[in-house]
Protein backbone atom coordinates (compact mmCIF):
# COMPACT_ATOMS: atom_id res chain seq x y z
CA UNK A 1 81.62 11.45 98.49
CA UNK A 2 79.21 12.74 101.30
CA UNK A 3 81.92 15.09 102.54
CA UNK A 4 81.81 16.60 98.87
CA UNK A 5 78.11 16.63 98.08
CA UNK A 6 78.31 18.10 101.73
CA UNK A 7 80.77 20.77 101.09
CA UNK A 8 78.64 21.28 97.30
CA UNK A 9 75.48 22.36 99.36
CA UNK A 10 76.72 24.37 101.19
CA UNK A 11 78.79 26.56 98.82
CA UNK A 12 75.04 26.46 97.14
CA UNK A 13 73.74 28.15 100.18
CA UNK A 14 76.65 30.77 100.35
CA UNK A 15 76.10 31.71 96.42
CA UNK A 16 72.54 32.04 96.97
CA UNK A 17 72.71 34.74 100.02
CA UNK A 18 75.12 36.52 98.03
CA UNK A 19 72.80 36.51 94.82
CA UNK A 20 69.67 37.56 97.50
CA UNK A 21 72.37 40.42 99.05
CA UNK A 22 73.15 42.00 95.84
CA UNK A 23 69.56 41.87 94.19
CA UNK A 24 68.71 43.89 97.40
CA UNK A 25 71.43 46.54 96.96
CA UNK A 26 70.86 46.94 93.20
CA UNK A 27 66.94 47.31 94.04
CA UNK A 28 67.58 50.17 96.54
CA UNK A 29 69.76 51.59 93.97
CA UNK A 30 67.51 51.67 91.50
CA UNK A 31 64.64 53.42 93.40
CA UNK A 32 66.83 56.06 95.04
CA UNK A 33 69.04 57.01 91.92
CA UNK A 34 68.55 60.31 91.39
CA UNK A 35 70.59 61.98 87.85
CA UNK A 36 73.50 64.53 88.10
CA UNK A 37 71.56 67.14 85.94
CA UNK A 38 74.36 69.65 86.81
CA UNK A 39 77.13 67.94 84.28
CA UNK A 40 74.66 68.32 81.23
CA UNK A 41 75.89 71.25 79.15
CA UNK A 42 73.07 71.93 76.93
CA UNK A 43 72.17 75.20 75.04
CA UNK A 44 69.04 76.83 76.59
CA UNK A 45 67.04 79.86 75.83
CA UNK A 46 65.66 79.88 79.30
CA UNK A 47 67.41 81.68 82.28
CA UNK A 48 66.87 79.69 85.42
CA UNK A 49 65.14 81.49 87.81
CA UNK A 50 66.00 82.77 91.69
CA UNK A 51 63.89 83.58 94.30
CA UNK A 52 64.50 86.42 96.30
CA UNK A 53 66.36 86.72 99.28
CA UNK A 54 66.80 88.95 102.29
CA UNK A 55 70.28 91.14 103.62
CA UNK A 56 69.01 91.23 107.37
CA UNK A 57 72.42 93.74 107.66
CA UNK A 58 71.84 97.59 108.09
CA UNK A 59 76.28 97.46 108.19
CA UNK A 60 76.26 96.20 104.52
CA UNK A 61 74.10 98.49 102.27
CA UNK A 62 74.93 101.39 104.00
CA UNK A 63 78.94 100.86 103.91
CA UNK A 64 81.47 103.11 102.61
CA UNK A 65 83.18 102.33 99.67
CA UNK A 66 86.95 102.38 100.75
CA UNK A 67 89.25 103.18 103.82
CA UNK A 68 92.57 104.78 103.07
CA UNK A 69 95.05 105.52 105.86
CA UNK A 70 96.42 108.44 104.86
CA UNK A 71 100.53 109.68 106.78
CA UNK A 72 102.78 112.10 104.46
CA UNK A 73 104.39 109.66 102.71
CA UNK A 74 102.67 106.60 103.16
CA UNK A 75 99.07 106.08 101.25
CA UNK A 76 97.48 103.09 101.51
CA UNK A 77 93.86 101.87 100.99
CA UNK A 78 90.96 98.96 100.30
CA UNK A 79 87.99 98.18 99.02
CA UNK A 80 87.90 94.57 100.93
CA UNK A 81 84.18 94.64 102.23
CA UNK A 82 84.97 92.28 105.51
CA UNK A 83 87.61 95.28 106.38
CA UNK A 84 85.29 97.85 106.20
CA UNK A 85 82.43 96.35 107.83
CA UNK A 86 85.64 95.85 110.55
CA UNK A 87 85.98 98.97 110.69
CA UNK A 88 82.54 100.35 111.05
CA UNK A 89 82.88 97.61 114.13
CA UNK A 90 85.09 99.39 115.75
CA UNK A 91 82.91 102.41 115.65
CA UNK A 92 79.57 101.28 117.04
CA UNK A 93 78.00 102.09 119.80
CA UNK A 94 80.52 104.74 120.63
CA UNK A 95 79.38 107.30 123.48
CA UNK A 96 79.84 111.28 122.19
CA UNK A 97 81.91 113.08 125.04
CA UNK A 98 81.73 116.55 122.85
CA UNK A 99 80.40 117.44 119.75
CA UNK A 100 81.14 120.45 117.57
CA UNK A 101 79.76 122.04 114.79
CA UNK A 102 82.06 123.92 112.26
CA UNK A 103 81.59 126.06 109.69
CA UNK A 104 84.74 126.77 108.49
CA UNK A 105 86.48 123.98 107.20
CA UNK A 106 90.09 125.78 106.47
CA UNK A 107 90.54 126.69 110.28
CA UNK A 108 89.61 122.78 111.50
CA UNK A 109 92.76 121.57 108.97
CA UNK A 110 95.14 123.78 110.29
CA UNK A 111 95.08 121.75 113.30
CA UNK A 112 94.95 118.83 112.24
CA UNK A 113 97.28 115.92 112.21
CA UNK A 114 98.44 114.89 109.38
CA UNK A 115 98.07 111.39 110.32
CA UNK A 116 94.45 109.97 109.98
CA UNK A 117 92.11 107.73 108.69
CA UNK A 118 89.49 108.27 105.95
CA UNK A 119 86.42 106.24 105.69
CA UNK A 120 84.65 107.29 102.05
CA UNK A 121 80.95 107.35 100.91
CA UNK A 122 79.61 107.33 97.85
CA UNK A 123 76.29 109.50 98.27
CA UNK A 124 75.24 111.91 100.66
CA UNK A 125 74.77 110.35 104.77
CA UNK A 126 72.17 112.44 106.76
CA UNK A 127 74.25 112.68 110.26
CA UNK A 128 72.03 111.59 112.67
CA UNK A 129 70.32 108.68 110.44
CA UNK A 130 73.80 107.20 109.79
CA UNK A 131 75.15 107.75 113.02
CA UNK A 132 71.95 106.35 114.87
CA UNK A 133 70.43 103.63 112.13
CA UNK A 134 73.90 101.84 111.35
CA UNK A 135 76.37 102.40 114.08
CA UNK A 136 73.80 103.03 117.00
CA UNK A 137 76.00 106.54 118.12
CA UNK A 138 73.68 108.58 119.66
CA UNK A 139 74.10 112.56 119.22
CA UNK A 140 72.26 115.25 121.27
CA UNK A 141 72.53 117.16 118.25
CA UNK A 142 69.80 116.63 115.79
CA UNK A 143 71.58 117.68 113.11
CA UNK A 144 71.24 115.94 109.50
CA UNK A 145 73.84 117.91 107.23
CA UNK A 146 74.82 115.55 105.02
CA UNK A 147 78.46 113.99 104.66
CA UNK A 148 80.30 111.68 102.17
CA UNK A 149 83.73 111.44 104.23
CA UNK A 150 84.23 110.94 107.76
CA UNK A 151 88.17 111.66 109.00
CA UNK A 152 89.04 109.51 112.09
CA UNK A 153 91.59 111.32 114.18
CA UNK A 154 93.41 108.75 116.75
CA UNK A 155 96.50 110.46 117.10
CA UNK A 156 96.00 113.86 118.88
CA UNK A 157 94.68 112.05 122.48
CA UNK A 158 93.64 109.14 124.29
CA UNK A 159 90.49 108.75 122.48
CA UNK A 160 89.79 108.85 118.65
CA UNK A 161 87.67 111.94 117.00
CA UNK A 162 85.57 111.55 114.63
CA UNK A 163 85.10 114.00 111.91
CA UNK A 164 82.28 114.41 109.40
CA UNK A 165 82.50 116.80 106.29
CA UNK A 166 79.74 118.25 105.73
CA UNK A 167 78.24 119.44 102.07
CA UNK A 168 78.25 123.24 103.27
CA UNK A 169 82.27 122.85 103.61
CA UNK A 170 81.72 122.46 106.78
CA UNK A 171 82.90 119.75 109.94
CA UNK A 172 81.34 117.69 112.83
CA UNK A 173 83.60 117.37 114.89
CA UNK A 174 82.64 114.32 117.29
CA UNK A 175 84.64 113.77 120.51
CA UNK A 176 84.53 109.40 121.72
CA UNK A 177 85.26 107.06 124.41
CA UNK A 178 87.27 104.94 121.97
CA UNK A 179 90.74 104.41 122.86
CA UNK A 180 93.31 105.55 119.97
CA UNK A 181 96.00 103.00 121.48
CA UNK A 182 93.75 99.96 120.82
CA UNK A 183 92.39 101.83 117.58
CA UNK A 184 95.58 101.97 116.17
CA UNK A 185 96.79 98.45 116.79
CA UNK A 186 93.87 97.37 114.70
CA UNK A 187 94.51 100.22 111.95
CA UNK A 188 98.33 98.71 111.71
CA UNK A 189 96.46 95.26 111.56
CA UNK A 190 94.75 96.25 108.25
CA UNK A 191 97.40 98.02 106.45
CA UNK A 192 98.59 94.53 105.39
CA UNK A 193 95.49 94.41 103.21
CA UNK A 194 96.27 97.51 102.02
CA UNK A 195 97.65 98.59 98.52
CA UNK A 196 99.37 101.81 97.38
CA UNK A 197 97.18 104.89 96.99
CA UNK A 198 97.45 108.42 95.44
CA UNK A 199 95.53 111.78 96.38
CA UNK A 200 94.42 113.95 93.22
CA UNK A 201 93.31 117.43 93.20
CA UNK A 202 90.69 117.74 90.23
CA UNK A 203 88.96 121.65 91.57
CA UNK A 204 88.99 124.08 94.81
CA UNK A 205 87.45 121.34 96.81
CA UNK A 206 90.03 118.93 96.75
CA UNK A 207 92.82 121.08 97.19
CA UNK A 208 94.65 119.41 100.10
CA UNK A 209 95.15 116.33 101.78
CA UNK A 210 91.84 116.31 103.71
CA UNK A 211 89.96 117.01 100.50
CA UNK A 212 91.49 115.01 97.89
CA UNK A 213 90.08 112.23 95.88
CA UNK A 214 91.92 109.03 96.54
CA UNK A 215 92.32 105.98 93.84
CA UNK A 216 94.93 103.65 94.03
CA UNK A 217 97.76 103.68 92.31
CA UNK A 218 97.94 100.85 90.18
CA UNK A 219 94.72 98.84 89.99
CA UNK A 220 95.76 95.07 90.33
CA UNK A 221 92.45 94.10 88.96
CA UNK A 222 93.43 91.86 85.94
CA UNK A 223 90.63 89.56 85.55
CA UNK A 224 86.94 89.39 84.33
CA UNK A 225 84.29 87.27 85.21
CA UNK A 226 81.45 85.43 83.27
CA UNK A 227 78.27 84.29 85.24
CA UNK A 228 75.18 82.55 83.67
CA UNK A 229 72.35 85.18 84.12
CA UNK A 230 70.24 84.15 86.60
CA UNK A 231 66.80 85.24 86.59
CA UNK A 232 64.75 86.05 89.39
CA UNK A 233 61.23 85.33 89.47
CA UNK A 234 59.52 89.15 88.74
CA UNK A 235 55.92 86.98 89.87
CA UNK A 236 58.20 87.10 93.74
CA UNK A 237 58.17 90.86 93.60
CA UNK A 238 55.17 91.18 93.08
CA UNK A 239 53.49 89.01 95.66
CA UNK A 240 55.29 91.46 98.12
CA UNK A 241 54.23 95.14 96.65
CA UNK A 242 51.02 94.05 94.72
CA UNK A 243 49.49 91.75 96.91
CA UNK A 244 48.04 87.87 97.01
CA UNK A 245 48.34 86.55 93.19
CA UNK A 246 44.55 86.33 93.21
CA UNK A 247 44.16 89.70 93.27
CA UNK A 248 46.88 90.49 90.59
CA UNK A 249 45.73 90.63 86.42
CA UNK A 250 48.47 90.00 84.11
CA UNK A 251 48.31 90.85 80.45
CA UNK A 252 51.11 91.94 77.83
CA UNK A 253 52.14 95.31 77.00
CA UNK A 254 54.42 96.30 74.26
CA UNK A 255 57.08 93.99 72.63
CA UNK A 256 58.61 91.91 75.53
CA UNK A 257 56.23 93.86 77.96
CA UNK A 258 54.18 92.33 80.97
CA UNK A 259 52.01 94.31 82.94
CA UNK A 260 50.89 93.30 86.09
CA UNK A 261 47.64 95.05 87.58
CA UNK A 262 46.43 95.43 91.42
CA UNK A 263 44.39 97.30 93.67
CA UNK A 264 47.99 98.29 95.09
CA UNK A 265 49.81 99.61 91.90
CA UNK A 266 51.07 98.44 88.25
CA UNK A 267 54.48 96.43 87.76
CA UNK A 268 56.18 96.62 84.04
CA UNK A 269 58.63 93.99 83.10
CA UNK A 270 60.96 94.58 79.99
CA UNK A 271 62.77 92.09 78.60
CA UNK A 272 62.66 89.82 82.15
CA UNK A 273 65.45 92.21 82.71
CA UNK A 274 63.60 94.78 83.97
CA UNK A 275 61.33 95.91 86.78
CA UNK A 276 59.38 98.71 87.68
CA UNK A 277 56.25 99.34 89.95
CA UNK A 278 54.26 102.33 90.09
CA UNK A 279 52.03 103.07 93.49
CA UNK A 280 48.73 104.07 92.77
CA UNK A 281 48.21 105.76 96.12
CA UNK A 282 50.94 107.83 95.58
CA UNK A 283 51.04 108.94 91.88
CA UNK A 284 49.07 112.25 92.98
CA UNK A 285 51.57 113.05 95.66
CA UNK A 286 54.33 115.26 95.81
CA UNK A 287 57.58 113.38 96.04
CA UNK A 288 59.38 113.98 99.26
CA UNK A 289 63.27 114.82 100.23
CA UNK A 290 65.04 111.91 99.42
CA UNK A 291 67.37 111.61 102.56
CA UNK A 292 64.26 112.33 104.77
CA UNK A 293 63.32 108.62 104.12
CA UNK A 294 66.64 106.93 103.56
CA UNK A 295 66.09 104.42 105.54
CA UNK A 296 62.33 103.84 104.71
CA UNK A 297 63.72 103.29 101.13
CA UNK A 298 65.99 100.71 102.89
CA UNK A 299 63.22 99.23 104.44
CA UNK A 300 61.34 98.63 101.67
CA UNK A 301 63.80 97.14 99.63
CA UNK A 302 64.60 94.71 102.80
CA UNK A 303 61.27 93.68 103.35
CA UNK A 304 60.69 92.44 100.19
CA UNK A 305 64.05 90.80 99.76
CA UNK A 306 65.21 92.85 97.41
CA UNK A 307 69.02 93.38 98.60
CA UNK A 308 69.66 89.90 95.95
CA UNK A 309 73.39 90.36 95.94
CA UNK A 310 75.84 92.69 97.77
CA UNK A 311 73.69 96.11 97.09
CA UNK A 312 74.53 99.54 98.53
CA UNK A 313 73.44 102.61 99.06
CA UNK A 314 75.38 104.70 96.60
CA UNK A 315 73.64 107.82 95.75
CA UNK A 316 70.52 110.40 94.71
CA UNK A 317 69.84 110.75 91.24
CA UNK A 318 68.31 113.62 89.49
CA UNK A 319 64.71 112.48 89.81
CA UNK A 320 65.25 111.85 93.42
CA UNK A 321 65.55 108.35 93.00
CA UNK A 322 67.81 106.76 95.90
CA UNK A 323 70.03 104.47 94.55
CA UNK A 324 71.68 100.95 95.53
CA UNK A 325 74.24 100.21 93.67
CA UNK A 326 75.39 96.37 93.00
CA UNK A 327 79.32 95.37 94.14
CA UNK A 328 81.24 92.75 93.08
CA UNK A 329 84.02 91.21 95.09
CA UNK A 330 83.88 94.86 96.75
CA UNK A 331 84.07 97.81 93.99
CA UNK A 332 81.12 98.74 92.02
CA UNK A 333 79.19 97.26 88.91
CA UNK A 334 77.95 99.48 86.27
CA UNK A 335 75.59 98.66 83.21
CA UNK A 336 74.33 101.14 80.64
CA UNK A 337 71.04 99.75 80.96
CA UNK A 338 70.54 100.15 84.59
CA UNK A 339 70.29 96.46 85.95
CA UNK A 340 73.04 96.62 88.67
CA UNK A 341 70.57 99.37 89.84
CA UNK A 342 67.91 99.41 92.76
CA UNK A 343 66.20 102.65 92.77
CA UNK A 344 63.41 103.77 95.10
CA UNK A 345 61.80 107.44 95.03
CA UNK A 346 59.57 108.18 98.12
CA UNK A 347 56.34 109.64 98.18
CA UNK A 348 54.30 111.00 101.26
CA UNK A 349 53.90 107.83 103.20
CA UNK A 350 55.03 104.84 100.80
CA UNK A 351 57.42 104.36 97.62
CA UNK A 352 56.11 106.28 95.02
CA UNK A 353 58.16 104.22 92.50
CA UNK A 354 60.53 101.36 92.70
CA UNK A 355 62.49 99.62 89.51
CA UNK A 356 65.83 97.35 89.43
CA UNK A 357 67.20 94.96 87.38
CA UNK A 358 65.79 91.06 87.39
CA UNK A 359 69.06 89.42 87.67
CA UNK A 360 71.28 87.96 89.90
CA UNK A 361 74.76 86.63 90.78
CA UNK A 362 74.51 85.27 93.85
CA UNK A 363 73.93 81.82 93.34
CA UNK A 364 76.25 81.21 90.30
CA UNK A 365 79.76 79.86 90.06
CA UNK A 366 81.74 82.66 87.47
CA UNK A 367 84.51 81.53 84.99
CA UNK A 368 86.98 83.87 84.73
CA UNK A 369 89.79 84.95 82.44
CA UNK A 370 92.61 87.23 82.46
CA UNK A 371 92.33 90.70 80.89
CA UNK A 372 94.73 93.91 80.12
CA UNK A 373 96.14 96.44 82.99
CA UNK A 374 94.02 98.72 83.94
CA UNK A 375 96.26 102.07 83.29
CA UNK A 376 97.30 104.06 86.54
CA UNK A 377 95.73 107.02 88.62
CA UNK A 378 98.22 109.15 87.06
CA UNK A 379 97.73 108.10 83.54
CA UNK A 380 93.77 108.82 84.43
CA UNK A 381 93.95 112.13 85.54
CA UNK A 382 96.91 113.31 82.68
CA UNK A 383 94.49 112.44 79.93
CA UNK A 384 91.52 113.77 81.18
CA UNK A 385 93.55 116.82 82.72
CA UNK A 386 95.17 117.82 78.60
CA UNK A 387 91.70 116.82 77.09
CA UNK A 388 88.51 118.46 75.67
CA UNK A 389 87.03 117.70 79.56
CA UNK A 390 86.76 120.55 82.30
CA UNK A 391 88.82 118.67 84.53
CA UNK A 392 87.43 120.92 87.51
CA UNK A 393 84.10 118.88 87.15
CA UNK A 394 85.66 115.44 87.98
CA UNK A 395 84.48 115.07 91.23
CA UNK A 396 85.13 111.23 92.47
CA UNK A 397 86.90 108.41 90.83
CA UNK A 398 87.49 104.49 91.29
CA UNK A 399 87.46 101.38 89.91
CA UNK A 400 84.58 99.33 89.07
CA UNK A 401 82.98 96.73 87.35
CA UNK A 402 81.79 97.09 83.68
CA UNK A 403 78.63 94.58 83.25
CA UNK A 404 77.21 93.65 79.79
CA UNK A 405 74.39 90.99 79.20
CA UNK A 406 75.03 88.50 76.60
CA UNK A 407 71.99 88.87 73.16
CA UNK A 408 72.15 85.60 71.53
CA UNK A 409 68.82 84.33 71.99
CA UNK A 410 70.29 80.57 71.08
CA UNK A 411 72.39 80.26 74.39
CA UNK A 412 71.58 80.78 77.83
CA UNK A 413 72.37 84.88 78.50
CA UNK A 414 75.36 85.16 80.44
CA UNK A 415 76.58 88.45 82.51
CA UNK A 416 80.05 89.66 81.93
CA UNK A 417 82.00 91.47 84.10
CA UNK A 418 85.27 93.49 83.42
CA UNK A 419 87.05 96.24 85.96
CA UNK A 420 87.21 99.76 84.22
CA UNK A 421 88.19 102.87 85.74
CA UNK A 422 85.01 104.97 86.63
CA UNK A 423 84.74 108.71 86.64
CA UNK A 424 82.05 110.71 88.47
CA UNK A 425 81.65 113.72 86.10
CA UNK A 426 79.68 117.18 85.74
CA UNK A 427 77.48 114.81 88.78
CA UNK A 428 77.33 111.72 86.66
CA UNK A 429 79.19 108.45 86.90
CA UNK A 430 80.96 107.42 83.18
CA UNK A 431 83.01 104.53 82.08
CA UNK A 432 86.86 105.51 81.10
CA UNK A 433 88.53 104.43 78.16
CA UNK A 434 91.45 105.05 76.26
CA UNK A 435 90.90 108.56 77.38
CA UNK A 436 87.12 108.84 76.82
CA UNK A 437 84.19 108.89 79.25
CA UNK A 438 81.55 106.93 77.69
């Protein structure tokens, strides 16, 4: 019996500790538990909100928007940003052995290969700027004609040429250290990421090779995306071009208007959608050449981390405006209201004006769904060629994003995203469709 009494205290003694070692473990549980807000699915009329953030990259805004290797019968190209940027690699910090300046364009393609790479801009690149600011090239030259396509040559000698069209129809002809053999290798590298691609001549300047517009051939984009809209904080913005919040009056303008007020300048809002800040010191000032302060517009923008998703430089508008345009998964994203826009127009010393959209993708997860074919190049250009358009004003075309913001005010706004064929016409970008430009 005292063995068993024995044995009875001490599988008391074992239940107790166990009983002690739990209540700890459920205490510490208790006090550190911390809900899994992320699984509740609950209809909101509030956007979150997103601060700002920085692209500490001069490679990514100012990035062409394709590369297309271009041989007789074999077109291929990409829009694959991490290509690109390894292309523009390649490039940097070249040393100029010769550099020539042509004014006849004809005469340069008569003797050239007709083997080459193209690298494609959207907007206008000052020479020097682009060559010195993003690929750190220096040129004697101080020349800042403006291109949109440079034409690498790295099959007529040892090292690669670089050629710049020029707006005047004419070419920069820029002799480098690079080696074509080792170029090359890495150009037959990339054509694995390539896809088929088609030239189209759409006026006298794209009447060869050289000149032509190139789209691929078949777009395989066949699916959309859906992100929640996320908002960023307009109050973020305007600690950076308005100054200390102390010094900044806010009030309320028209319907869905707030006006913020500084020494500095005067920031609308529209919507929360919308941003746009005037300088005061400036107002009085006559607006400068845009491409004289590319990169000061850059600048800006950067300082204030603005670049909130994968922005580029993309073009001058008609009020002198220079433009970043947002990309998605690497082709561009176009909204009728202007909020995949940053725009900047300089004045004298500062931005004169700055506005962009308030919303972001860059820290949402998209759902995604399947949508039709886009049509091909060819099916394009026949419609618009046999239409009521002057097909000699087409200038550029790709594909792109088409972006639409969600209105009911009963669900959190979401931002949809669908791949259209785009059409730079009579100077101004437009949305094809069933062959219309909207």
């Amino acid at each position: 019996m005292m063995v068993i009494g024995m044995y009875r205290g001490i599988l008391k003694g074992l239940l107790l500790t166990a009983l002690v070692i739990s209540s700890v473990i459920l205490t510490y549980k208790i006090w550190n538990f911390r809900p899994d807000f992320d699984r509740l699915e609950t209809p909101t009329t509030n956007n979150p909100t997103s601060r700002p953030t920085t692209n500490d990259s001069i490679k990514n805004v100012f990035l062409p928007f394709q590369v297309v290797s271009y041989s007789e019968d074999n077109i291929k190209g990409t829009t694959e940003k991490e290509i690109l940027l390894q292309y523009l690699q390649r490039l940097t910090s070249a040393r100029i052995t010769e550099v020539k300046d042509r004014q006849n364009m004809a005469t340069f393609f008569s003797r050239h290969p007709d083997k080459f790479i193209i690298l494609d801009y959207s907007g206008d690149m000052p020479t020097t700027t682009y060559l010195s600011q993003v690929l750190n090239i220096t040129l004697d030259s101080n020349t800042e004609k403006p291109f949109e396509r440079m034409i690498i040559d790295s099959y007529s000698g040892e090292t690669i040429t670089i050629n710049l069209l020029t707006n005047d129809k004419g070419v920069i002809t820029l002799k480098t250290n690079i080696n074509s053999k080792t170029f090359n290798l890495f150009v037959k590298s990339t054509q694995k990421e390539m896809t088929n691609y088609t030239g189209i001549i759409t006026n006298q300047k794209t009447t060869d090779e050289k000149t032509s517009i190139y789209v691929p051939t078949k777009p395989d984009h066949k699916e959309a995306f859906r992100y929640l809209a996320e908002t960023i904080n307009a109050e973020d913005f305007n600690n950076e071009v308005l100054g200390s919040k102390d010094s900044i009056i806010e009030r309320n303008g028209k319907k869905n208007e707030k006006i913020y007020n500084s020494n500095k300048g005067i920031v609308t809002t529209k919507d929360k959608s919308l941003y746009k800040y005037d300088n005061l010191s400036e107002v009085d000032r006559k607006k400068s050449k845009p491409l004289d302060n590319l990169m000061s517009s850059y600048d800006f923008v950067n300082n204030h981390n603005g670049f909130t998703d994968d922005y580029r430089y993309f073009t001058v508008l008609e009020d002198g405006a220079i433009s970043y345009q947002m990309f998605l998964k690497g082709i561009p994203v176009f909204d009728d209201n202007h909020l995949s826009e940053i725009n900047v127009i300089w004045g004298n010393k500062e931005a004169y004006e700055y506005r962009r959209g308030l919303f972001t993708t860059s820290v949402a997860v998209p759902t995604k769904h399947e949508v039709k074919t886009l049509p091909s190049s060819e099916a394009v250009r026949y419609h618009l060629a046999s239409s009521k358009y002057h097909f000699e004003s087409v200038t550029n075309m790709l594909v792109g994003y088409y972006m639409t913001k969600t209105k009911n005010p009963e669900i959190q706004s979401t931002l949809s995203f669908e791949p259209a064929w785009f059409v730079k016409y009579d100077g101004k970008w437009m949305r094809y469709e069933d062959g219309r430009l909207l």
